[in-house]
C-alpha atoms as a PDB file:
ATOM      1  CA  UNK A   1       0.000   0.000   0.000  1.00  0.00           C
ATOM      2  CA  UNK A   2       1.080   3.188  -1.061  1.00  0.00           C
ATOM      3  CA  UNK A   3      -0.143   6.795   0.216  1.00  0.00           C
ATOM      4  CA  UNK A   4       1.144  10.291  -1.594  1.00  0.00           C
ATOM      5  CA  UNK A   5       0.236  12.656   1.246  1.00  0.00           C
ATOM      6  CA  UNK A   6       3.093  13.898   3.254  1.00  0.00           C
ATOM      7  CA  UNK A   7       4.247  12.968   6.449  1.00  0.00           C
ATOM      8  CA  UNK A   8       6.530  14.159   9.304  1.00  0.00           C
ATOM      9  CA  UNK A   9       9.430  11.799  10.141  1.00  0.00           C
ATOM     10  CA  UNK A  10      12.667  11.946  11.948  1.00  0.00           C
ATOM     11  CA  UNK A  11      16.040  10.780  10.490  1.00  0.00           C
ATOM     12  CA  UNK A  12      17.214   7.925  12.917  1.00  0.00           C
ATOM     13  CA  UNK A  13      20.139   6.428  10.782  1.00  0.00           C
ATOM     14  CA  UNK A  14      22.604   7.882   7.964  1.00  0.00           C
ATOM     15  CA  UNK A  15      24.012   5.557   5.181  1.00  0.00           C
ATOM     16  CA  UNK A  16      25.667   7.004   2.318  1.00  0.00           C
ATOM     17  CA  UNK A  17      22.429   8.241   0.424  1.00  0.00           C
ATOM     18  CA  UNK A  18      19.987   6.173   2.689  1.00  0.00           C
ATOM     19  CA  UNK A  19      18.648   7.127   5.460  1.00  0.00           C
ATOM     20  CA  UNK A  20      16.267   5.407   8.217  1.00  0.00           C
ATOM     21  CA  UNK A  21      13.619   7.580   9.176  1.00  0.00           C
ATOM     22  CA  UNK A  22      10.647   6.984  11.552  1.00  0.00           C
ATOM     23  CA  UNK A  23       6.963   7.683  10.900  1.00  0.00           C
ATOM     24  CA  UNK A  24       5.772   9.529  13.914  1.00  0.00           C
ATOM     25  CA  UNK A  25       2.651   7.499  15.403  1.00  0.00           C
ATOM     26  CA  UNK A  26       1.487   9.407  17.687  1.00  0.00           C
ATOM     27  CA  UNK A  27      -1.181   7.069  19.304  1.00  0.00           C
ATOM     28  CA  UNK A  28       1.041   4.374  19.754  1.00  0.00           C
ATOM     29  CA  UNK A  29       4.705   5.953  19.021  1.00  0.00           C
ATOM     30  CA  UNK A  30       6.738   2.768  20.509  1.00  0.00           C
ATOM     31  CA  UNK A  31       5.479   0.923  17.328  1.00  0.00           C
ATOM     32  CA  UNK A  32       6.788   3.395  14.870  1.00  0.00           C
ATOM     33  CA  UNK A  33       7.158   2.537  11.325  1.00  0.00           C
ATOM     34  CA  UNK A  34      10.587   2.752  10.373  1.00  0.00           C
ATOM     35  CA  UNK A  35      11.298   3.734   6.220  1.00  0.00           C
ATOM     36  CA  UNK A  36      14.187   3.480   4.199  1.00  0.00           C
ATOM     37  CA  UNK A  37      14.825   7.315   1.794  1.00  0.00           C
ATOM     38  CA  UNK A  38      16.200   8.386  -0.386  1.00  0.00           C
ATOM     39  CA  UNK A  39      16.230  12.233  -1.236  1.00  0.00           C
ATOM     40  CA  UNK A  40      14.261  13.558  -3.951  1.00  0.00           C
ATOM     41  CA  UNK A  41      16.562  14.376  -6.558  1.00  0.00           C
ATOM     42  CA  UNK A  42      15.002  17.144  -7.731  1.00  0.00           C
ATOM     43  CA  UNK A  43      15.292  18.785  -4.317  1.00  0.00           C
ATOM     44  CA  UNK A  44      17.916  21.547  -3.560  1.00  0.00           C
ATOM     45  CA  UNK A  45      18.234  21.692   0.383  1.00  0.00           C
ATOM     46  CA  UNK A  46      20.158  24.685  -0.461  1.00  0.00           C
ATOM     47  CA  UNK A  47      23.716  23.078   0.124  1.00  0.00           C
ATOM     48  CA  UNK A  48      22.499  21.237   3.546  1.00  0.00           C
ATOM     49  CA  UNK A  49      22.970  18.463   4.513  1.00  0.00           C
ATOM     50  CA  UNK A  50      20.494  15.570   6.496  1.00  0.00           C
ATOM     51  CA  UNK A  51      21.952  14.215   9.636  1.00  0.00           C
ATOM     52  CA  UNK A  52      20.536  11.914  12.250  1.00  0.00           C
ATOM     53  CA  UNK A  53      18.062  13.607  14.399  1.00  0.00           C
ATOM     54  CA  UNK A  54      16.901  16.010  11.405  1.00  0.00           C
ATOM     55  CA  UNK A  55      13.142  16.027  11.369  1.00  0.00           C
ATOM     56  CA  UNK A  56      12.196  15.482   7.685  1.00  0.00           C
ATOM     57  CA  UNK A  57       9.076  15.113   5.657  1.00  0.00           C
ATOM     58  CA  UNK A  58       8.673  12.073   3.248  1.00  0.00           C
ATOM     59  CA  UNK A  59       6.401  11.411   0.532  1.00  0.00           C
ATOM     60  CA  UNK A  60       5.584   8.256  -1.480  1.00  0.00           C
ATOM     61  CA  UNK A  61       5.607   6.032   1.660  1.00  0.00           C
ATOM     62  CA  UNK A  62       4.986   2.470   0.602  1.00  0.00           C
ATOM     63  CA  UNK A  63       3.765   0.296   3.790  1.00  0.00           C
ATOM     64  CA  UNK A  64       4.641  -2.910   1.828  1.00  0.00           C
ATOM     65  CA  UNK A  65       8.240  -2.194   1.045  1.00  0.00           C
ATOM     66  CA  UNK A  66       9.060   0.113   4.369  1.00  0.00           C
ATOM     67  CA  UNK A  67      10.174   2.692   1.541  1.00  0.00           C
ATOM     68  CA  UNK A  68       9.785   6.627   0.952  1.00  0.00           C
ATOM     69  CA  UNK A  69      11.080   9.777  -0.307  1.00  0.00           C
ATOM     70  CA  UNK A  70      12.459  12.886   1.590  1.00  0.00           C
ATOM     71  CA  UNK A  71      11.108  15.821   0.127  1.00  0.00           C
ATOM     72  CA  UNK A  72      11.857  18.775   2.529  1.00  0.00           C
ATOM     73  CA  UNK A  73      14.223  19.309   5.755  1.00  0.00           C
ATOM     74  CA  UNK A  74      12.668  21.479   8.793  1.00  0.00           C
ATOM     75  CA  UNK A  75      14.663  23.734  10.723  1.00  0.00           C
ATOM     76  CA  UNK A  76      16.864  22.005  13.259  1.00  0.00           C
ATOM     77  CA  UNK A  77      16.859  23.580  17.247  1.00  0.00           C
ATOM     78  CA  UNK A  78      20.497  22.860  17.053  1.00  0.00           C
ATOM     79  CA  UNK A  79      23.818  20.734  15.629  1.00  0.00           C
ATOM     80  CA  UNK A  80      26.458  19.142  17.497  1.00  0.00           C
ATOM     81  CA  UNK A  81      29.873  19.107  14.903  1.00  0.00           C
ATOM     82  CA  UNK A  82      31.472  15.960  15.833  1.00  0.00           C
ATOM     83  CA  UNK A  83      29.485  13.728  15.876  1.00  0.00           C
ATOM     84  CA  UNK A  84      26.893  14.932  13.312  1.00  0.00           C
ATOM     85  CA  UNK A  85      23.215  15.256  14.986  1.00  0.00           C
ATOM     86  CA  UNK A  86      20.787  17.333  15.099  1.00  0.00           C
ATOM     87  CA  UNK A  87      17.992  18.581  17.268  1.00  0.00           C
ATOM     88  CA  UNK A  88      19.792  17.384  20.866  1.00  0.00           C
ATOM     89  CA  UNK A  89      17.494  18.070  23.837  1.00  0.00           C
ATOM     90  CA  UNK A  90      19.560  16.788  26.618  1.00  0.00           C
ATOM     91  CA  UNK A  91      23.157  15.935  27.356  1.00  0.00           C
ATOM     92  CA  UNK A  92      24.371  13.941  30.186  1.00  0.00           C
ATOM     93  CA  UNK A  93      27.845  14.126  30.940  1.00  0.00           C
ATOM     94  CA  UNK A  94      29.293  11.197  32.180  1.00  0.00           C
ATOM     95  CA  UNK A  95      32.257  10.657  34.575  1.00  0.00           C
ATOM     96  CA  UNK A  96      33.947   7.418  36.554  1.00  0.00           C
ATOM     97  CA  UNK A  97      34.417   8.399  39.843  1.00  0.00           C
ATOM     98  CA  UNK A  98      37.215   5.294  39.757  1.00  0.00           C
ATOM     99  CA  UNK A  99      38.982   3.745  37.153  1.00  0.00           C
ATOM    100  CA  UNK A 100      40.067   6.368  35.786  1.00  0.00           C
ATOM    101  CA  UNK A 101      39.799   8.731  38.409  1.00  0.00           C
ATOM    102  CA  UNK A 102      37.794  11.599  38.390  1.00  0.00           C
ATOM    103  CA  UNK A 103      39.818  15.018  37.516  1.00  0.00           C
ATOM    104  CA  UNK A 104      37.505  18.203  38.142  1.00  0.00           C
ATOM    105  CA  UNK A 105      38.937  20.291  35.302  1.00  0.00           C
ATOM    106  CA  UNK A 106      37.749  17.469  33.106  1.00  0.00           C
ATOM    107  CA  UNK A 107      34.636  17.082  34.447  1.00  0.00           C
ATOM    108  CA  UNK A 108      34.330  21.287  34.215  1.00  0.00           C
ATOM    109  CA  UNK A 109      35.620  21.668  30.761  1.00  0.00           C
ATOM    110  CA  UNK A 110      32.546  18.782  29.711  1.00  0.00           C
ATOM    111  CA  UNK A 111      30.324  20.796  31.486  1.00  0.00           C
ATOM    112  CA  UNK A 112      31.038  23.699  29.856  1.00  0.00           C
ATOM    113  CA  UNK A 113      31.505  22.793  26.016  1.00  0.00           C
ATOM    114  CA  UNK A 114      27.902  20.866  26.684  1.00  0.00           C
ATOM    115  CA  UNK A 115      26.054  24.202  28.178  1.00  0.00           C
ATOM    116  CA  UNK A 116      27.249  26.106  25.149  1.00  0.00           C
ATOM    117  CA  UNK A 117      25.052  24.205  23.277  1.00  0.00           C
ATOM    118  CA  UNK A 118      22.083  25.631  24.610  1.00  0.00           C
ATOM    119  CA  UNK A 119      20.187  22.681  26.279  1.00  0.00           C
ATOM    120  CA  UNK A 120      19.556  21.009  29.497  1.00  0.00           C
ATOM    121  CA  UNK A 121      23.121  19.618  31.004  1.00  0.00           C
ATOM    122  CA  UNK A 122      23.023  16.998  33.332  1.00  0.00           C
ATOM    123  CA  UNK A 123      26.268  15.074  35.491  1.00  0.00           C
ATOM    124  CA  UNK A 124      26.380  11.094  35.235  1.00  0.00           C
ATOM    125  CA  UNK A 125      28.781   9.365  37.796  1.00  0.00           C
ATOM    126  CA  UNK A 126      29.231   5.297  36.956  1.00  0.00           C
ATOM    127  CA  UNK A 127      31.278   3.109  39.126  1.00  0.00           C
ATOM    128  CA  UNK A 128      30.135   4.167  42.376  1.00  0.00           C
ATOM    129  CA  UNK A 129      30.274   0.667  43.810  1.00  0.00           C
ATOM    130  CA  UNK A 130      33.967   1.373  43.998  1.00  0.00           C
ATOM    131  CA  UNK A 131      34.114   4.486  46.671  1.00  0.00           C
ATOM    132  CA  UNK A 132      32.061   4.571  49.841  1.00  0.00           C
ATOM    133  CA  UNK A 133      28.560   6.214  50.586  1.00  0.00           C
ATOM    134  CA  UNK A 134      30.878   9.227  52.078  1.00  0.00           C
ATOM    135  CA  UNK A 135      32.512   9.725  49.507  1.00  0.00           C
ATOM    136  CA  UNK A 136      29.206   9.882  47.429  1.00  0.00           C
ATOM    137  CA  UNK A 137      27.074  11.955  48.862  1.00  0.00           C
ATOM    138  CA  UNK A 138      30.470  14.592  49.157  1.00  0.00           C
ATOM    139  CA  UNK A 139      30.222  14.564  45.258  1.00  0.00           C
ATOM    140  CA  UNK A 140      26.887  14.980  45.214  1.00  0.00           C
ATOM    141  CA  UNK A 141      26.955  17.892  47.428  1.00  0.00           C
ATOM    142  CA  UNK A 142      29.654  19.505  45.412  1.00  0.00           C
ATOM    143  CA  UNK A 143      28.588  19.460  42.367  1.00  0.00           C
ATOM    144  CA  UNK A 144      25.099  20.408  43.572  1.00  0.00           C
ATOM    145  CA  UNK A 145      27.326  23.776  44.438  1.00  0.00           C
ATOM    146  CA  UNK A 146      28.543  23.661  40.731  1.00  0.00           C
ATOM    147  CA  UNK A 147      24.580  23.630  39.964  1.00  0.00           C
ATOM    148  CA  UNK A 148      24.532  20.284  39.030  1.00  0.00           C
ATOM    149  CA  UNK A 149      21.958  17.344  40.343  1.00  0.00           C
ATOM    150  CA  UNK A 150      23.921  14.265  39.921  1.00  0.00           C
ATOM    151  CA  UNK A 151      22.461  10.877  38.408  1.00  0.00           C
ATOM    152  CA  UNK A 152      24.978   8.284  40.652  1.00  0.00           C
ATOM    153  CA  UNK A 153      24.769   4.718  39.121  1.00  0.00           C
ATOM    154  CA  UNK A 154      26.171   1.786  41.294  1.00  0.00           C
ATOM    155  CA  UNK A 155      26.293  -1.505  39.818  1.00  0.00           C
ATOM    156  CA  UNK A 156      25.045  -2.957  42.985  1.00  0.00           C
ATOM    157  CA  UNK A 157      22.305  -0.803  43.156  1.00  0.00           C
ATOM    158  CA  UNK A 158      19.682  -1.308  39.870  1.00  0.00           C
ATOM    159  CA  UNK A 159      17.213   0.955  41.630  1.00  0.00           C
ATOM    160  CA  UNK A 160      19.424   3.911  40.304  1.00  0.00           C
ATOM    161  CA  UNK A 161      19.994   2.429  37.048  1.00  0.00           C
ATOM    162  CA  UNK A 162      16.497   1.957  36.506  1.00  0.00           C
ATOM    163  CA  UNK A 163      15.777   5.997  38.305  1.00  0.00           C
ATOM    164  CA  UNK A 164      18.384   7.449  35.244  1.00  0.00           C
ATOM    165  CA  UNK A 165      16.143   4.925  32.749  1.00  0.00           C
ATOM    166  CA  UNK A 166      12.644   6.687  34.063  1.00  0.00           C
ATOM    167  CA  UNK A 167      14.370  10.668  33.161  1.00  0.00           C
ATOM    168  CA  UNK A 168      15.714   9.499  29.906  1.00  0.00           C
ATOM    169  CA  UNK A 169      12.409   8.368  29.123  1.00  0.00           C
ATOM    170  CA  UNK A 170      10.812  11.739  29.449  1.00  0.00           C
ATOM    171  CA  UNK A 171      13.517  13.650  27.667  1.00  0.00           C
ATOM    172  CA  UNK A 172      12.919  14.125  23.809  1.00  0.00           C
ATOM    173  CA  UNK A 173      15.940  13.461  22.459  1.00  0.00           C
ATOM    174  CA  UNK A 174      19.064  12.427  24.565  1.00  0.00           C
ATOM    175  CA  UNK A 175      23.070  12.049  24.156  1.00  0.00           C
ATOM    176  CA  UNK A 176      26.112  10.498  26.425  1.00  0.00           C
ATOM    177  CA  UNK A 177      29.016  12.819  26.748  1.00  0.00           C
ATOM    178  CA  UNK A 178      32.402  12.016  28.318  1.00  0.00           C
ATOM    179  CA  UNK A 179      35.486  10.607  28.112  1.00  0.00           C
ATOM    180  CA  UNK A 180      36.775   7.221  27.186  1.00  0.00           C
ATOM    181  CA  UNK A 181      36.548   4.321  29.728  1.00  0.00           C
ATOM    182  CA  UNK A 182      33.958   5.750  32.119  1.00  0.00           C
ATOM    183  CA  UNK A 183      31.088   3.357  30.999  1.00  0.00           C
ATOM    184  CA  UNK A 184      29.107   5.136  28.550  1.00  0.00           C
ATOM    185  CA  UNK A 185      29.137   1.564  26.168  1.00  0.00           C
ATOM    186  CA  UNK A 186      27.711  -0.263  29.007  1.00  0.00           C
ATOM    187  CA  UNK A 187      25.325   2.433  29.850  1.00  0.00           C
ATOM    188  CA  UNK A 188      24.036   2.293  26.432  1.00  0.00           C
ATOM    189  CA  UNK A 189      23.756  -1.247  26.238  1.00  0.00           C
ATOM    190  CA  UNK A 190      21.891  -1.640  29.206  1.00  0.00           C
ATOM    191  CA  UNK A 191      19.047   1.176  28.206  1.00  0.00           C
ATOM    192  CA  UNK A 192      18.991  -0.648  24.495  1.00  0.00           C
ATOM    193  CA  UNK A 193      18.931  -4.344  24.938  1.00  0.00           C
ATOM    194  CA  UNK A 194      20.895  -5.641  21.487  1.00  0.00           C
ATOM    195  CA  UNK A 195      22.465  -2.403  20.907  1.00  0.00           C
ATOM    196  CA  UNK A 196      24.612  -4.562  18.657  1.00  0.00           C
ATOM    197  CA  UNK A 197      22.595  -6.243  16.521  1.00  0.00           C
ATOM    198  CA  UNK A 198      19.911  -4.014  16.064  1.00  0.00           C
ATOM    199  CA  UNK A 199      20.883  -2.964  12.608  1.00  0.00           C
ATOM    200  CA  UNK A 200      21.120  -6.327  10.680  1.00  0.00           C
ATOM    201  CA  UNK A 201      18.425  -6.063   8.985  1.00  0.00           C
ATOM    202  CA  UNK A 202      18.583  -2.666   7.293  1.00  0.00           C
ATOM    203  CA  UNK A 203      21.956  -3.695   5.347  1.00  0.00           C
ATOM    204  CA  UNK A 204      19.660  -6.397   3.653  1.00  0.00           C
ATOM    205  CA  UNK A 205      17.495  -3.863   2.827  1.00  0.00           C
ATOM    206  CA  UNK A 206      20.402  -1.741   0.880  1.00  0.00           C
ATOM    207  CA  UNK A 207      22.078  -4.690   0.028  1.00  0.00           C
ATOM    208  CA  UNK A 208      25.073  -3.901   1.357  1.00  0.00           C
ATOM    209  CA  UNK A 209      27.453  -5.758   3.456  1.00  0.00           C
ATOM    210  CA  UNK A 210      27.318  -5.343   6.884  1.00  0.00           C
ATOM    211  CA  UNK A 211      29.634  -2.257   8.578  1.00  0.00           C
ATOM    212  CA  UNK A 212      31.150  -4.148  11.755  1.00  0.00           C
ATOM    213  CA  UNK A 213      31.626  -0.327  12.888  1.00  0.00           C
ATOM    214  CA  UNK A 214      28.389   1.198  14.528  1.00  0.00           C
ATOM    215  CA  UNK A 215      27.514   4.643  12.687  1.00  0.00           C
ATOM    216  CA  UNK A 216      25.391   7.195  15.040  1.00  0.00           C
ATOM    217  CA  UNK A 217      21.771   6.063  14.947  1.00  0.00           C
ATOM    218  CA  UNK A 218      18.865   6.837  17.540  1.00  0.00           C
ATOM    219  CA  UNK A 219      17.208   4.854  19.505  1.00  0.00           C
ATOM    220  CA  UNK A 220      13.711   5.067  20.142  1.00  0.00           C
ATOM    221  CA  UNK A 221      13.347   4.469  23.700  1.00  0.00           C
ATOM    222  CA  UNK A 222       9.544   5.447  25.076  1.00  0.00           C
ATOM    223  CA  UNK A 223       6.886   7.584  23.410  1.00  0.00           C
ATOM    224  CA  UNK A 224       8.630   9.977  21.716  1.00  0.00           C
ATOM    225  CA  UNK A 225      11.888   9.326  23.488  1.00  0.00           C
ATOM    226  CA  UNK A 226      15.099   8.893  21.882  1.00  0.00           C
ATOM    227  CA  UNK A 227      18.884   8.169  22.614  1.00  0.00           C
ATOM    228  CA  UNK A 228      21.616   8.739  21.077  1.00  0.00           C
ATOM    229  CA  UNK A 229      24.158   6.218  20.077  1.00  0.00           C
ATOM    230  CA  UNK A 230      27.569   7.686  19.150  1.00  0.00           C
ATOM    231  CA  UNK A 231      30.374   5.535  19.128  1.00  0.00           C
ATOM    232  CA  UNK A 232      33.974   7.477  20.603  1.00  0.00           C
ATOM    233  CA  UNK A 233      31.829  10.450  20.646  1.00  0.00           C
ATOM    234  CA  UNK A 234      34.334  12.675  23.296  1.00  0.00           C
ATOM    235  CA  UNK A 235      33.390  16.321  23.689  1.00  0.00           C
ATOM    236  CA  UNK A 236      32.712  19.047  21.299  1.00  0.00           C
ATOM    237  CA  UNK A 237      35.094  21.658  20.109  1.00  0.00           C
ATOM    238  CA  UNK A 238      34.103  24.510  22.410  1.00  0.00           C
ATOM    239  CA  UNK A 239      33.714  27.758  19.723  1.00  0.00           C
ATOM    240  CA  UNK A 240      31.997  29.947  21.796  1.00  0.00           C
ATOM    241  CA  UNK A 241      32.590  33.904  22.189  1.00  0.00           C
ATOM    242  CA  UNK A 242      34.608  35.131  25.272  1.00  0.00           C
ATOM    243  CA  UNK A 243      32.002  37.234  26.518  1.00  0.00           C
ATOM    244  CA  UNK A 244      29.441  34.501  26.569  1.00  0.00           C
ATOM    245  CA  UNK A 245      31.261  32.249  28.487  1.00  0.00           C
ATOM    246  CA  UNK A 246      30.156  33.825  32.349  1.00  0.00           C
ATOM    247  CA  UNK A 247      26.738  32.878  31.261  1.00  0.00           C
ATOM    248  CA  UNK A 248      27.753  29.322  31.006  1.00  0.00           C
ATOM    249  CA  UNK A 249      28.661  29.425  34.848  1.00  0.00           C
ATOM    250  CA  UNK A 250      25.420  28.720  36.738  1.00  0.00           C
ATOM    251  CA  UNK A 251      27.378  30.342  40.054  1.00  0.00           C
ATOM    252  CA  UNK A 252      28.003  33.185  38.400  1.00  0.00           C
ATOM    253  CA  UNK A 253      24.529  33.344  36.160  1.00  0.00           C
ATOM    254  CA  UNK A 254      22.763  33.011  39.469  1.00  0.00           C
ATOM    255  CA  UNK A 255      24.440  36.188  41.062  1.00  0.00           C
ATOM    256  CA  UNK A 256      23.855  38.058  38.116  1.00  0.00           C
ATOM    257  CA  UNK A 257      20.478  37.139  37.605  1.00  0.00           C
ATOM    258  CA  UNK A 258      18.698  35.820  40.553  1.00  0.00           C
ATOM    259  CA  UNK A 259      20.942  37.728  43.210  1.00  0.00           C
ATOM    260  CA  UNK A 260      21.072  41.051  41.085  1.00  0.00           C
ATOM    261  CA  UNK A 261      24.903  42.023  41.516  1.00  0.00           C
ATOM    262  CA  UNK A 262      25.683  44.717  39.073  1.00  0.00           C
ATOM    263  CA  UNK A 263      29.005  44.996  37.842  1.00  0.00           C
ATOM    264  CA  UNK A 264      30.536  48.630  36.611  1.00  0.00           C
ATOM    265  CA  UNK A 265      30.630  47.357  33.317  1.00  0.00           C
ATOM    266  CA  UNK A 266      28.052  45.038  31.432  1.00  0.00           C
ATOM    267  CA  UNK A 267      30.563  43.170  29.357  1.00  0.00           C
ATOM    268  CA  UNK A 268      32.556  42.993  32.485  1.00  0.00           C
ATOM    269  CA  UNK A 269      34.713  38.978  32.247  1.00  0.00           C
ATOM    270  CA  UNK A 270      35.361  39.043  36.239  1.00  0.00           C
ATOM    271  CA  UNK A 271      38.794  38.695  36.189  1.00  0.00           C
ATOM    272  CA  UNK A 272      40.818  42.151  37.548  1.00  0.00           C
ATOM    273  CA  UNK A 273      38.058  44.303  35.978  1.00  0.00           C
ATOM    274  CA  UNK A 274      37.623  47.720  37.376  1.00  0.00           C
ATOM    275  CA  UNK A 275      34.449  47.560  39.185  1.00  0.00           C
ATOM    276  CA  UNK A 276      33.871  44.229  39.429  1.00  0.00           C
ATOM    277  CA  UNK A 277      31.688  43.145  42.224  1.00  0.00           C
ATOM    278  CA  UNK A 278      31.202  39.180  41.261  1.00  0.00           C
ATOM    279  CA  UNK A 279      31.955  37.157  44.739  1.00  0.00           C
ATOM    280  CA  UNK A 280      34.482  34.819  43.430  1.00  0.00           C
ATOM    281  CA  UNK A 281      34.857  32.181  46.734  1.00  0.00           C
ATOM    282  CA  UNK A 282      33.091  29.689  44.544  1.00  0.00           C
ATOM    283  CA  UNK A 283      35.225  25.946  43.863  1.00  0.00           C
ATOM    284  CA  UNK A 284      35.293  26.585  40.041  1.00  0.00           C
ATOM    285  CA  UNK A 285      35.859  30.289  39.433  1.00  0.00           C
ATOM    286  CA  UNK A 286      39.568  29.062  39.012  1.00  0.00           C
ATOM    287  CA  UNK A 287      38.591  26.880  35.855  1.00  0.00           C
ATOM    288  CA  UNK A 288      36.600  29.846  34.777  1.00  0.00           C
ATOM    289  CA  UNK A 289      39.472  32.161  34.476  1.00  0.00           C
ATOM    290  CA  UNK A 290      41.943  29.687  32.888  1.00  0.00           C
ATOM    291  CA  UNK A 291      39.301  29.169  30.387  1.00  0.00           C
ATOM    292  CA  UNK A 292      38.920  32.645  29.786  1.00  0.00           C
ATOM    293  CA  UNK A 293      42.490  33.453  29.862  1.00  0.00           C
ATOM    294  CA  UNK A 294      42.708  30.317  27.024  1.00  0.00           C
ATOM    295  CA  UNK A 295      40.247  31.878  24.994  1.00  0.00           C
ATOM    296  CA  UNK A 296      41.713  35.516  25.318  1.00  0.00           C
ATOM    297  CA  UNK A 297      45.182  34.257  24.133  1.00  0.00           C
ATOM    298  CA  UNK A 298      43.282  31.641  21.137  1.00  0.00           C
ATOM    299  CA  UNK A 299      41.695  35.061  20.319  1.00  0.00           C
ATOM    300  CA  UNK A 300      44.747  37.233  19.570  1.00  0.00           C
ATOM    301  CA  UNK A 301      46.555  34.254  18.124  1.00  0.00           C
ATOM    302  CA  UNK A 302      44.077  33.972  15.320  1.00  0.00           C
ATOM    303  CA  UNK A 303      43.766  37.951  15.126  1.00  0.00           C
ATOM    304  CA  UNK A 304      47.992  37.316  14.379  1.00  0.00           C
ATOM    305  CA  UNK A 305      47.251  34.533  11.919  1.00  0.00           C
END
């Protein structure tokens, strides 16, 4: 069966010049209808390109074959660079607390590059079986000062496993960020059973031979819930202007904001500015000003180049 009215649908999987895009049901969205596209050809996207996560409409949608056509690309909410997808709603940012270590500046400079992309940041910490219940809740309770509630996960303890499972489901569309080694594999292949094999069957359909390398796909994971799957996906390039990044601080957007401090100047950075009345006690204002310091000499170095 074959139907010519347009749909909306939302670009789960990239392929060369297929893509895997779901069929938005919204009565019963866990059973979505998953179609293999190609682009129209007489399309011009205007030099764009389609990336996972891109919400797309798709004509021609044959029920029998699981085929369609793209025919136009809606405006994305946002694009992270490396990898490529679009239209992020949440990023968790994951950390060990053991094996390796955790190392604060890390943790902050994850943080940071993940708030500069404009949506809601959360703090992952995996391998809490190996430090004590001290040691935990001190964490916790610092990071909460950082602004951050932190998602613990224990692998004694599934009831926290299955707590981080019940928020992803809620969030639209949601990605693991951190470093390599901290768990973020295991994490994924415990919220998608057969994370491995799930895409079998869509090389049979392009007739291909089977990648063994995972590309980034999505994952639908409750009604209208999605995760991301990125394999060695580390932490974007932070590109974001110096006088931007104070706003990226939650301690120092809640004194501006909620608590009202004015400084002399409105672009003022909070470093030895004349005027400055920004109460700097707080654990991280140190990482702040080596990463504005960074950025200041980054900036004159490419104004030299």
């Amino acid at each position: 069966m074959e139907i010519n009215s347009e749909s909306l649908g939302l670009v789960t999987k990239k392929f060369n010049d297929f893509f895997l895009v779901d069929l938005k049901n919204q009565e019963n969205s866990e059973n979505n209808d998953k179609f293999l596209c190609k682009v129209r050809k007489s399309i011009n996207f205007k030099d764009q390109f389609i990336y996972v996560g891109d919400e797309v409409i798709i004509e021609n949608i044959d029920f029998k074959s699981k085929r369609a056509v793209i025919t136009s690309l809606k405006k994305r909410k946002n694009f992270l660079v490396r990898p490529s997808v679009a239209n992020i709603s949440n990023i968790y940012v994951t950390f060990s607390v053991e094996e390796p270590k955790l190392n604060l500046s890390q943790v902050n400079r994850f943080l940071i590059s993940a708030e500069s992309m404009g949506v809601e940041v959360s703090l992952v910490l995996t391998k809490c079986d190996l430090i004590s219940d001290i040691r935990r809740s001190f964490l916790i309770d610092k990071f909460e000062k950082w602004g951050y509630q932190t998602i613990t996960l224990n692998l004694e303890r599934s009831d926290y496993f299955n707590n981080l499972l019940v928020e992803l489901k809620q969030k639209k569309c949601s990605i693991f960020m951190g470093p390599s080694g901290v768990g973020k594999t295991t994490l994924l292949n415990m919220i998608v059973p057969g994370l491995q094999n799930s895409t079998a069957s869509v090389s049979k359909k392009i007739k291909r031979g089977k990648n063994t390398t995972r590309n980034i796909e999505l994952f639908s994971i409750s009604n209208q819930s999605y995760i991301v799957d990125t394999p060695g996906f580390n932490m974007q390039p932070l590109d974001v202007d110096i006088n931007s990044l104070p706003n990226l601080y939650s301690e120092i957007h809640k004194q501006v904001i909620e608590e009202g401090i004015k400084c002399k100047f409105r672009n003022c950075l909070h470093l030895k500015d004349e005027g400055c009345n920004l109460n700097k006690s707080f654990e991280r204002y140190s990482f702040y000003k080596e990463m504005i310091e960074s950025s200041k000499s980054h900036h004159y170095q490419n104004q030299e180049d």
